[in-house]
Protein backbone atom coordinates (compact mmCIF):
# COMPACT_ATOMS: atom_id res chain seq x y z
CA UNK A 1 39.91 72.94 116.34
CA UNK A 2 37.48 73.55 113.74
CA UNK A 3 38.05 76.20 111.20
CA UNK A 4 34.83 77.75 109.81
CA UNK A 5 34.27 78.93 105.77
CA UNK A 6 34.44 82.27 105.23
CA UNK A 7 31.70 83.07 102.74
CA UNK A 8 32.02 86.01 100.45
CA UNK A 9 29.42 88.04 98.72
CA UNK A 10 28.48 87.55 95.27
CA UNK A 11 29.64 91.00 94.08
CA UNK A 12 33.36 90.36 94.97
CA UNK A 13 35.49 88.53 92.24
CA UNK A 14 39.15 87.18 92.74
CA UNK A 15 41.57 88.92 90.18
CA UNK A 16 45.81 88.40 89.55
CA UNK A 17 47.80 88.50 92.92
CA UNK A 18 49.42 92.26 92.07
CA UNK A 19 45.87 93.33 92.50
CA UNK A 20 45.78 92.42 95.68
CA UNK A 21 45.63 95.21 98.19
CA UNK A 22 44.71 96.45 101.68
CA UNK A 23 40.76 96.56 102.15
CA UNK A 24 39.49 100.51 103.10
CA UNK A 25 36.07 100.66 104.35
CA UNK A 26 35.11 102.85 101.38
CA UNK A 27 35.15 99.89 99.32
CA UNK A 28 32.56 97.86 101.78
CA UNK A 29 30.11 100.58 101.09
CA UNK A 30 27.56 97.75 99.04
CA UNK A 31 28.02 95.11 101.81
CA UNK A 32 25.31 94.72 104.88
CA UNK A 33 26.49 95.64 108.39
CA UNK A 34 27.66 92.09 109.67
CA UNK A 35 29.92 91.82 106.84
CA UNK A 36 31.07 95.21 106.93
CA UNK A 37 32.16 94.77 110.61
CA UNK A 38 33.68 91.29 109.33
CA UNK A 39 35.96 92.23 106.62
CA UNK A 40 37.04 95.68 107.87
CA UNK A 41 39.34 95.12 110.67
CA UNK A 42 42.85 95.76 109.41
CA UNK A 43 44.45 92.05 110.09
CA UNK A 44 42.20 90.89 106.93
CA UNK A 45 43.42 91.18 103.50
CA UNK A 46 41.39 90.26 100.86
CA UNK A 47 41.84 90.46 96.97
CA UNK A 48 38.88 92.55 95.95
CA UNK A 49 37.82 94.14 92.44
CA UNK A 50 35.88 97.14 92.33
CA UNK A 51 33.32 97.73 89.44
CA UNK A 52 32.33 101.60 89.23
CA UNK A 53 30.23 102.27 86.53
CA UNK A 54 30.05 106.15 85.70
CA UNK A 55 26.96 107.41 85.02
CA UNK A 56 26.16 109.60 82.06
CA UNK A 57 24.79 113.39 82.85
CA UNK A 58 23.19 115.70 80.42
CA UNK A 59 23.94 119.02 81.11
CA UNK A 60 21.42 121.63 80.03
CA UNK A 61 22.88 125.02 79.11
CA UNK A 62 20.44 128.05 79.42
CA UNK A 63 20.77 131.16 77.47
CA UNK A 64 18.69 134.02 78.53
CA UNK A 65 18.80 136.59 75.74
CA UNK A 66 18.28 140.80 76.62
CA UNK A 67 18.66 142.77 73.51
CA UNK A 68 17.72 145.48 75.54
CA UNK A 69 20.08 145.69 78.87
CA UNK A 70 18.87 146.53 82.32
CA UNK A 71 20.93 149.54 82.67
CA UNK A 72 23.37 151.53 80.41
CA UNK A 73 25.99 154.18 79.89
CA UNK A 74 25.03 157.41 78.69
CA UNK A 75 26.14 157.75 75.27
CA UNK A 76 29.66 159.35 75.34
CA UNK A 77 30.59 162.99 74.27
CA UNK A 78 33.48 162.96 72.37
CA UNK A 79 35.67 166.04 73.09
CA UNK A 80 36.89 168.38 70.40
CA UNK A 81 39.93 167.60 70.25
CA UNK A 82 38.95 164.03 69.80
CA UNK A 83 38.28 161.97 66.67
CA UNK A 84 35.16 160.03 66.44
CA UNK A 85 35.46 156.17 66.11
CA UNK A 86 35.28 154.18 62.81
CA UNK A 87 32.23 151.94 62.97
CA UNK A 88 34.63 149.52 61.99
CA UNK A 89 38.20 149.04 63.19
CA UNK A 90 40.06 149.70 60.06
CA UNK A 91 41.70 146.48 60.74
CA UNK A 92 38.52 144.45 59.87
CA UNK A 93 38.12 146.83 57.38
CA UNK A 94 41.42 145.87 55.53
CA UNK A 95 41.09 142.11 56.63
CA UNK A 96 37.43 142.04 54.70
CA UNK A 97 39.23 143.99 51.38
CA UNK A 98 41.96 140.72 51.79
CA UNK A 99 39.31 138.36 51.54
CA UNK A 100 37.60 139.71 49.12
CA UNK A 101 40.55 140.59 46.74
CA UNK A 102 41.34 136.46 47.22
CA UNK A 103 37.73 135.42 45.77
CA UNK A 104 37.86 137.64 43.02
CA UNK A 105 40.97 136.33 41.74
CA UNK A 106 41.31 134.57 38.36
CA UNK A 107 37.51 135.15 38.50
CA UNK A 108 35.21 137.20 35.55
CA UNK A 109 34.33 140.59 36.56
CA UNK A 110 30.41 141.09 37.87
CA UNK A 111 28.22 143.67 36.97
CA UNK A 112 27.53 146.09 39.73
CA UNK A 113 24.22 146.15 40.77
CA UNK A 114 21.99 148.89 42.36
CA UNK A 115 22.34 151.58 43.72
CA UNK A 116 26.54 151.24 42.44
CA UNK A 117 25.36 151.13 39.07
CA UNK A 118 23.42 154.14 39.11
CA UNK A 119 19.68 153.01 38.94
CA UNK A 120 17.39 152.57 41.87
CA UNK A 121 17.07 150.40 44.37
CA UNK A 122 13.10 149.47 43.89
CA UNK A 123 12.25 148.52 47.25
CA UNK A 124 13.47 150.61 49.10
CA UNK A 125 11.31 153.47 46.83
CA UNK A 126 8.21 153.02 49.53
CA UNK A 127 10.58 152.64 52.44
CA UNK A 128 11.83 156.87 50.96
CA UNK A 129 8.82 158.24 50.93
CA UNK A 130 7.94 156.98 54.51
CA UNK A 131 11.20 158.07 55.99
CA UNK A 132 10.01 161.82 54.41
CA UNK A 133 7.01 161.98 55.10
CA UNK A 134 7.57 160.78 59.18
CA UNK A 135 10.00 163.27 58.84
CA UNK A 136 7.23 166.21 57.99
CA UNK A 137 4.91 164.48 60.65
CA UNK A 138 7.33 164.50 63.41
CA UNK A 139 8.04 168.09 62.70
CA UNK A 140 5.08 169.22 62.72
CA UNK A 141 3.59 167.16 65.45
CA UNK A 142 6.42 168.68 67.82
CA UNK A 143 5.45 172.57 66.95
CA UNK A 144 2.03 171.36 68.56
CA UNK A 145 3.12 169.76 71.54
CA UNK A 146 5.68 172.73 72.14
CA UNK A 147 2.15 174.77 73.06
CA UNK A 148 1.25 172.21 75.94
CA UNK A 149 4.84 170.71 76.87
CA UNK A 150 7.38 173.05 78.60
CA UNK A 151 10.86 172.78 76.79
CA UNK A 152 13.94 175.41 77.82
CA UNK A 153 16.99 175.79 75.60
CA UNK A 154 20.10 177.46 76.70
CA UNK A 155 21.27 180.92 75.41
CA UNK A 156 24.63 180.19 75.79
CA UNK A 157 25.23 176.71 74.90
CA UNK A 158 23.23 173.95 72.97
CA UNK A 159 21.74 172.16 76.28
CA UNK A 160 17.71 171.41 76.89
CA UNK A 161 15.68 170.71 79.04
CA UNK A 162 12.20 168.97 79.19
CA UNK A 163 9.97 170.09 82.35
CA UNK A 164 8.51 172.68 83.97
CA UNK A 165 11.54 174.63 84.96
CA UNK A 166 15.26 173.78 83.84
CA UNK A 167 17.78 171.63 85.50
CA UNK A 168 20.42 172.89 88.08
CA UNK A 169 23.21 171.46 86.88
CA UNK A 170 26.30 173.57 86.55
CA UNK A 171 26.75 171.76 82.39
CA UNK A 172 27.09 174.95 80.47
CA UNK A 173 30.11 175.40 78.32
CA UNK A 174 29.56 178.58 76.41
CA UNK A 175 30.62 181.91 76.36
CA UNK A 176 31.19 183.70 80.05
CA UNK A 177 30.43 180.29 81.62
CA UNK A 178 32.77 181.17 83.85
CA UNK A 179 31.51 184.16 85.43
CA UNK A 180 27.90 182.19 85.88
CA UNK A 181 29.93 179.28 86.95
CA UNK A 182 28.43 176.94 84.63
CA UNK A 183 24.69 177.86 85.02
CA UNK A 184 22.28 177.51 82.37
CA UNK A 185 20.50 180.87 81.54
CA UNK A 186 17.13 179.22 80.41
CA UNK A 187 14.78 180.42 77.63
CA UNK A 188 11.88 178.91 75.30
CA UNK A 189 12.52 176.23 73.27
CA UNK A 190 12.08 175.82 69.17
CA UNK A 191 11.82 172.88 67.02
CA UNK A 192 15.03 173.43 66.01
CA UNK A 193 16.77 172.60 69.36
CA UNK A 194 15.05 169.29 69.49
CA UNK A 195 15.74 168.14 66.14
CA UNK A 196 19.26 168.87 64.93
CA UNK A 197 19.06 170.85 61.55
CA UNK A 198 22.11 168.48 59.80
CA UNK A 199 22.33 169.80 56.46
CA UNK A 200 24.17 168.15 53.15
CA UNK A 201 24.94 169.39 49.58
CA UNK A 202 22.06 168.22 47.19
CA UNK A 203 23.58 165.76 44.52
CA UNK A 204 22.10 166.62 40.65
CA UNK A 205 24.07 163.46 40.16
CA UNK A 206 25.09 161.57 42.54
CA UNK A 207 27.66 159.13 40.53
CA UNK A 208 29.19 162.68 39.05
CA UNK A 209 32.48 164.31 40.35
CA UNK A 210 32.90 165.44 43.50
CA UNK A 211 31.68 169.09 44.20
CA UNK A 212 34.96 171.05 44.63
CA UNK A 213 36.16 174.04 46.90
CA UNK A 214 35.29 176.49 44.64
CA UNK A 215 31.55 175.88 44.11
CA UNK A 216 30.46 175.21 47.82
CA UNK A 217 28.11 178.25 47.71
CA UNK A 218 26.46 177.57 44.56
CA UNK A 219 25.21 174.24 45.23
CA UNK A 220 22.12 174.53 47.55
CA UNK A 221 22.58 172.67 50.98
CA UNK A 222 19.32 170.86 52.53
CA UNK A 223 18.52 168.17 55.71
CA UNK A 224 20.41 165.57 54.84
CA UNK A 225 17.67 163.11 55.76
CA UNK A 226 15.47 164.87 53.03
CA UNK A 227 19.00 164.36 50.33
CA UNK A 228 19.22 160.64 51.50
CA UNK A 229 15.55 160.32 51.02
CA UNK A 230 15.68 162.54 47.42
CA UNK A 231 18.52 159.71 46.02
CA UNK A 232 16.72 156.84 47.00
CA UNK A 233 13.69 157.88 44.62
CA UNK A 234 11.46 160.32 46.56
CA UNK A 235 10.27 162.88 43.48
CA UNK A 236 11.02 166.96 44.50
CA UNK A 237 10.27 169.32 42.22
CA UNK A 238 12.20 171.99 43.89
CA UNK A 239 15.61 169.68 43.78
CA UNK A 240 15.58 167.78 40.64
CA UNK A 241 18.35 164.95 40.37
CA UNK A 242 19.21 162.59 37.53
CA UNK A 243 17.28 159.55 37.08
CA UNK A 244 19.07 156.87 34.92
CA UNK A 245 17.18 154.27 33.31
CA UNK A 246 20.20 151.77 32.14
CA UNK A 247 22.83 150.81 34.02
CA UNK A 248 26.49 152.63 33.89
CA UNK A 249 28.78 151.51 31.29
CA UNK A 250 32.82 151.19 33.46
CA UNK A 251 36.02 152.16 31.78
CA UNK A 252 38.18 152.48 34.18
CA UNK A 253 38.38 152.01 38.10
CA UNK A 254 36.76 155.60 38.73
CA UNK A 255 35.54 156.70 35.61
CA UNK A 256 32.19 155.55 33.55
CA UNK A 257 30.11 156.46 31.14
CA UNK A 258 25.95 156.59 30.57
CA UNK A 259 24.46 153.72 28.59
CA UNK A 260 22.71 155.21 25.37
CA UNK A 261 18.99 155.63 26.01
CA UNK A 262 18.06 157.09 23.03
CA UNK A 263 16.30 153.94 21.91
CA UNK A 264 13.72 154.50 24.89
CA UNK A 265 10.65 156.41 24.89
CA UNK A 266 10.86 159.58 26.01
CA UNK A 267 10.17 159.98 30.19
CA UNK A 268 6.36 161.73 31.13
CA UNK A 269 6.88 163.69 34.49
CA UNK A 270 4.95 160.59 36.49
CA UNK A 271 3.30 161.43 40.11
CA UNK A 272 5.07 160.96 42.94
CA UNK A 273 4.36 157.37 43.91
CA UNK A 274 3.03 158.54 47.49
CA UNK A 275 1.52 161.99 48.29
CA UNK A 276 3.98 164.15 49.86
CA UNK A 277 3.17 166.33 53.62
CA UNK A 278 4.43 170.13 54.02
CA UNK A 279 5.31 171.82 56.38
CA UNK A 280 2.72 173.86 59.10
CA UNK A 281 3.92 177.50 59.29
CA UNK A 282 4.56 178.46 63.04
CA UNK A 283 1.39 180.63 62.56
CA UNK A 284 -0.95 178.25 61.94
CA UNK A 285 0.33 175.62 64.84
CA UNK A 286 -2.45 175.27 66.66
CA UNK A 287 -2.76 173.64 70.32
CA UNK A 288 -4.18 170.31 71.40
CA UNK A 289 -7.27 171.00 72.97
CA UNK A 290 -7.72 168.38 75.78
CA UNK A 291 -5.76 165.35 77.56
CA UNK A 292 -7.19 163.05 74.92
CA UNK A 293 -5.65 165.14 71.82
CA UNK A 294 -2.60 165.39 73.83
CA UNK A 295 -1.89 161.54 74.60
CA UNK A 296 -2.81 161.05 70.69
CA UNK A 297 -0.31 163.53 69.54
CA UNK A 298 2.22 162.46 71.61
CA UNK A 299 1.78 158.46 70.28
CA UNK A 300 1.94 159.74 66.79
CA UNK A 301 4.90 161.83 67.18
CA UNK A 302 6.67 158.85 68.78
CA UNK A 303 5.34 156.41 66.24
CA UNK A 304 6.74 158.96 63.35
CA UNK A 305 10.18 159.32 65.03
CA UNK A 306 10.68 155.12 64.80
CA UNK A 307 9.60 154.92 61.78
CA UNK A 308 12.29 157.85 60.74
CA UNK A 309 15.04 156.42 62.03
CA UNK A 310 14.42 153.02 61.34
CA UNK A 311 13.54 153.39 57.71
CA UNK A 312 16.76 155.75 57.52
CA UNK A 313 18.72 153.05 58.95
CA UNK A 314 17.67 151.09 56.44
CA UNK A 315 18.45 153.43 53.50
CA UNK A 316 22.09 153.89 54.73
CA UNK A 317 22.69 149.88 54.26
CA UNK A 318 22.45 150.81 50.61
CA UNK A 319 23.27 154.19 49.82
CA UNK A 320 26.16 155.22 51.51
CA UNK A 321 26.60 158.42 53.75
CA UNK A 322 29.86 159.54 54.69
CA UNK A 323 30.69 161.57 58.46
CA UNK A 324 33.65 163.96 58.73
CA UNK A 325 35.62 161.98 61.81
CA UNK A 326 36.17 165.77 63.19
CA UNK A 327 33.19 167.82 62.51
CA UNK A 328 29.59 166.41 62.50
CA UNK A 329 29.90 167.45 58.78
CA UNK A 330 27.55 165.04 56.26
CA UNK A 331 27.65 164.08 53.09
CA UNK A 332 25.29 161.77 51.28
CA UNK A 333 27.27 160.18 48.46
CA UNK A 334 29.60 157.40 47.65
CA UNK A 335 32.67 160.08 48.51
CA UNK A 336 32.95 162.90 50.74
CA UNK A 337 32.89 166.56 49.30
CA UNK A 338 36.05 168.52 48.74
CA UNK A 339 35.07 171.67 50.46
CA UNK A 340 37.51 172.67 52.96
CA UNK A 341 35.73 174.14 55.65
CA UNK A 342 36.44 172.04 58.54
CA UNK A 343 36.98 174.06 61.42
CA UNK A 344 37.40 171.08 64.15
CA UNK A 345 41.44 170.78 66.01
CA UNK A 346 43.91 170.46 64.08
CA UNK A 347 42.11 171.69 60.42
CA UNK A 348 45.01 173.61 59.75
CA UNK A 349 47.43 171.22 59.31
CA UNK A 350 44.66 169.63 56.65
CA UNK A 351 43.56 172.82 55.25
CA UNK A 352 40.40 172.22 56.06
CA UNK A 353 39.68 168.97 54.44
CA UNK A 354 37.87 166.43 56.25
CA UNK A 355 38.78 163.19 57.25
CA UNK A 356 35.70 161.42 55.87
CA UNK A 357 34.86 157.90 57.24
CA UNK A 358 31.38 156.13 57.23
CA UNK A 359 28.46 157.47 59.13
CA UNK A 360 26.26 155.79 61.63
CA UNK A 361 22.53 156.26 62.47
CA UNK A 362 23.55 159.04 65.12
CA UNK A 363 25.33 160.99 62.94
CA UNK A 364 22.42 161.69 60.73
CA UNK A 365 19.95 162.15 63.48
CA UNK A 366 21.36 163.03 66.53
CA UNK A 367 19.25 162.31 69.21
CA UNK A 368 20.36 165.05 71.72
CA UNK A 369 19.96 163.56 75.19
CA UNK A 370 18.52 165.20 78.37
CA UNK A 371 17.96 164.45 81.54
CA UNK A 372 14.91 161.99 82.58
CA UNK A 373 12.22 163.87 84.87
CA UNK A 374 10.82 160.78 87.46
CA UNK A 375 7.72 162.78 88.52
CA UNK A 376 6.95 166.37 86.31
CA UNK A 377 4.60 167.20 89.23
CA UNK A 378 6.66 166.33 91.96
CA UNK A 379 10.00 168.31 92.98
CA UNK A 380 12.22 169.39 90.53
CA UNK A 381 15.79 167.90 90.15
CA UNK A 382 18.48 168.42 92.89
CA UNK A 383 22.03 169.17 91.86
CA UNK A 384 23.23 166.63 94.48
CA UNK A 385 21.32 163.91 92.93
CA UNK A 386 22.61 164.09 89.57
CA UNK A 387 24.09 160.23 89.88
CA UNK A 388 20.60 159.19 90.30
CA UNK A 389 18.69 160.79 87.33
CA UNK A 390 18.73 158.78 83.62
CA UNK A 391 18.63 160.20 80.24
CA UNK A 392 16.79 159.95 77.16
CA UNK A 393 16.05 161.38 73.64
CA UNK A 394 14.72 164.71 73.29
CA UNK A 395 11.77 163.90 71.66
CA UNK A 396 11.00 160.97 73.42
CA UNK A 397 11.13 162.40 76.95
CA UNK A 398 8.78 165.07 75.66
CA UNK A 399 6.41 162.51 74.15
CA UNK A 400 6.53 160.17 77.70
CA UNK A 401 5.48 163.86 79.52
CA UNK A 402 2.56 164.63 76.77
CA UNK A 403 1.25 160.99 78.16
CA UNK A 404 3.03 158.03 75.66
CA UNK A 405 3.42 155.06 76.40
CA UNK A 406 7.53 154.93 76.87
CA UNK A 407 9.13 152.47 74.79
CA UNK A 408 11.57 149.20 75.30
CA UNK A 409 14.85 150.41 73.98
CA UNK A 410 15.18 153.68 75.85
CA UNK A 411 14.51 151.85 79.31
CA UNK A 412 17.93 151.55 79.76
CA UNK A 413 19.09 154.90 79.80
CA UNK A 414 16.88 156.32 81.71
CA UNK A 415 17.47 154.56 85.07
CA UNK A 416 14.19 153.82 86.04
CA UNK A 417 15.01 150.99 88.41
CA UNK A 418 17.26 153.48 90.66
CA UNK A 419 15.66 154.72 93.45
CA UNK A 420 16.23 158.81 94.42
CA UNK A 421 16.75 159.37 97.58
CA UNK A 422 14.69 161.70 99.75
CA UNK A 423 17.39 163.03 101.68
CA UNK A 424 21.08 164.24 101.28
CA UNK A 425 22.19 161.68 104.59
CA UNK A 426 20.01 158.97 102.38
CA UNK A 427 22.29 159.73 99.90
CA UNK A 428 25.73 159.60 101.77
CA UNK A 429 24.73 156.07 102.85
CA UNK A 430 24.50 154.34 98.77
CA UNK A 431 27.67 152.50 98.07
């Protein structure tokens, strides 16, 4: 009887006898088919090493970046009895004051620099005097476009509404709402319902003492965006302010004293370093004359209302504007006022003081939502519907009507993805 070789494939190598083990046919997966028919019956039992090398993967991570989101929430309305948010937690707040009490430590005292030590900030001089004057523009370019653009205002509450004819929605919250069961009673529209009049005290000095109870009539109140603008180095006859030319000398943790500048040359009244725009009276507003004019007006006036609230935004970072967390009370000024007329819940158990906190962009220039029109000549808005309507900025929905192009950043508010149903049954059928 002749016994034949068994002949093995090159790949398999002949390790210690505890690594010998059963062969499984996953192991045979490298081997041709005669060999794998060979070796896999269960009777054979071969010593076998397996070699697996594990290959290396790169794995590519993509980030896809939207500053501006598809859709979003309407901004919230705080109720009255509600306080507004800090725009930071007051625990980062104290965390930060930690930190920085622990690098100032066994260190020299700096000097404070601008605006904290009462001189100007220098660049942000031209930034002022554009934030004014797109101020002027936008006010004036919105008395013209009220001649050609519909706009309805409330008499009984502080709702508007861009279009031909007002909405339906049963939103009103004023007096006798009740008995109209919340219906708006609609009437023309002014300037002043599309751009919040938010007045502050004007500052002669803004480092001095804070203005007290007793002399909140004598000192004149004006826009705040016009104060904020006046204290970062726009020139105004009407409201002088002091102007200091050296830095503030500190005694003490809140009181100071002005550097002697008797050694400089005496101040000439200088022009103001841009020309400043005034005001059209309401009598001599006159009306675009054709689409063209229109479409123009409506760029600039959206153009202007940017540039205002991104060169205010940009004043703020620097000179600091305080919000009363109760009352859309402003102040412009290191510290709030102590002028106790807050009337918000609660102010009589704070006798009228308010609870000052730092102010955001909205606080200074509201930008009073209303509802998005889809099509001005088309239907008007359906009271059913309301889930399927967006919002957007007063001014800006009446710019997109005059004919403007409708910028990025309000896209997402306005819902213009959603499709409106035709019908109430279409309606009854979205999930």
């Amino acid at each position: 009887m002749t016994i034949g070789t068994l002949s093995l494939p090159t790949g398999i190598a002949f390790p210690t006898r505890t690594d010998v083990f059963t062969l499984k046919p996953n192991l045979l997966s490298h081997l041709s088919s005669l060999d794998y028919y060979q070796y896999s019956s269960s009777g054979i039992r071969l010593p076998v090493e397996t070699r697996i090398q594990a290959k290396k993967s790169r794995q590519c991570k993509l980030t896809i970046r939207d500053e501006v989101p598809q859709n979003a929430d309407f901004p919230r309305q705080y109720a009255r009895k509600e306080k507004k948010p800090f725009p930071t937690p007051i625990v980062e707040l104290r965390r930060a004051a930690r930190e920085r009490l622990k690098k100032m430590k066994d260190q020299p005292r700096k000097p404070l620099s601008p605006p904290k030590n009462g001189l100007l900030v220098k660049s942000l001089i031209p930034t002022a005097y554009n934030v004014y004057n797109a101020r002027i523009t936008l006010i004036n370019n919105l008395k013209k476009l009220l001649k050609v653009v519909p706009v309805h205002a409330c008499g009984w509450c502080s709702e508007i509404h861009v279009g031909p004819v007002g909405h339906p929605f049963k939103s009103c919250k004023g007096a006798q709402a009740n008995l109209r069961k919340g219906l708006h009673e609609w009437m023309k529209a002014h300037v002043e319902d599309i751009i919040i009049p938010i007045e502050a005290y004007h500052l002669n000095d803004r480092l001095g003492k804070r203005i007290p109870h007793d002399e909140r009539f004598s000192i004149p109140r004006i826009p705040a965006v016009v104060e904020l603008c006046i204290q970062a180095g726009v020139e105004i006859p009407e409201y002088p302010t002091k102007r200091r030319r050296k830095p503030i000398i500190r005694i003490g943790r809140k009181e100071y004293i002005d550097a002697d500048e008797s050694e400089l040359p005496d101040v000439t009244p200088a022009e103001p370093l841009r020309p400043l725009l005034a005001e059209i009276a309401d009598s001599e507003v006159l009306a675009p004359l054709n689409n063209e004019e229109i479409v123009a007006l409506a760029e600039e006036t959206l153009r202007a209302w940017e540039q205002m609230r991104k060169g205010a935004k940009r004043l703020m970072r620097m000179y600091p504007v305080r919000v009363c967390g109760y009352c859309p009370e402003i102040h412009v000024g290191p510290q709030g006022h102590k002028a106790q007329n807050c009337g918000a819940h609660k102010h009589q158990q704070r006798n009228g003081q308010h609870g000052w906190q730092s102010a955001i962009l909205d606080d200074l220039i509201p930008p009073r939502f209303v509802w998005h029109v889809p099509d001005v000549n088309g239907p008007p808005l359906e009271r059913e519907l309301k889930d399927f309507y967006g919002q957007a900025p007063a001014v800006v929905e009446l710019c997109i009507q005059a004919g403007a192009d409708l910028p990025e950043q309000y896209k997402s508010t306005m819902r213009l993805d959603v499709g409106i149903p035709s019908t109430m049954k279409e309606a009854e059928m979205v999930v």
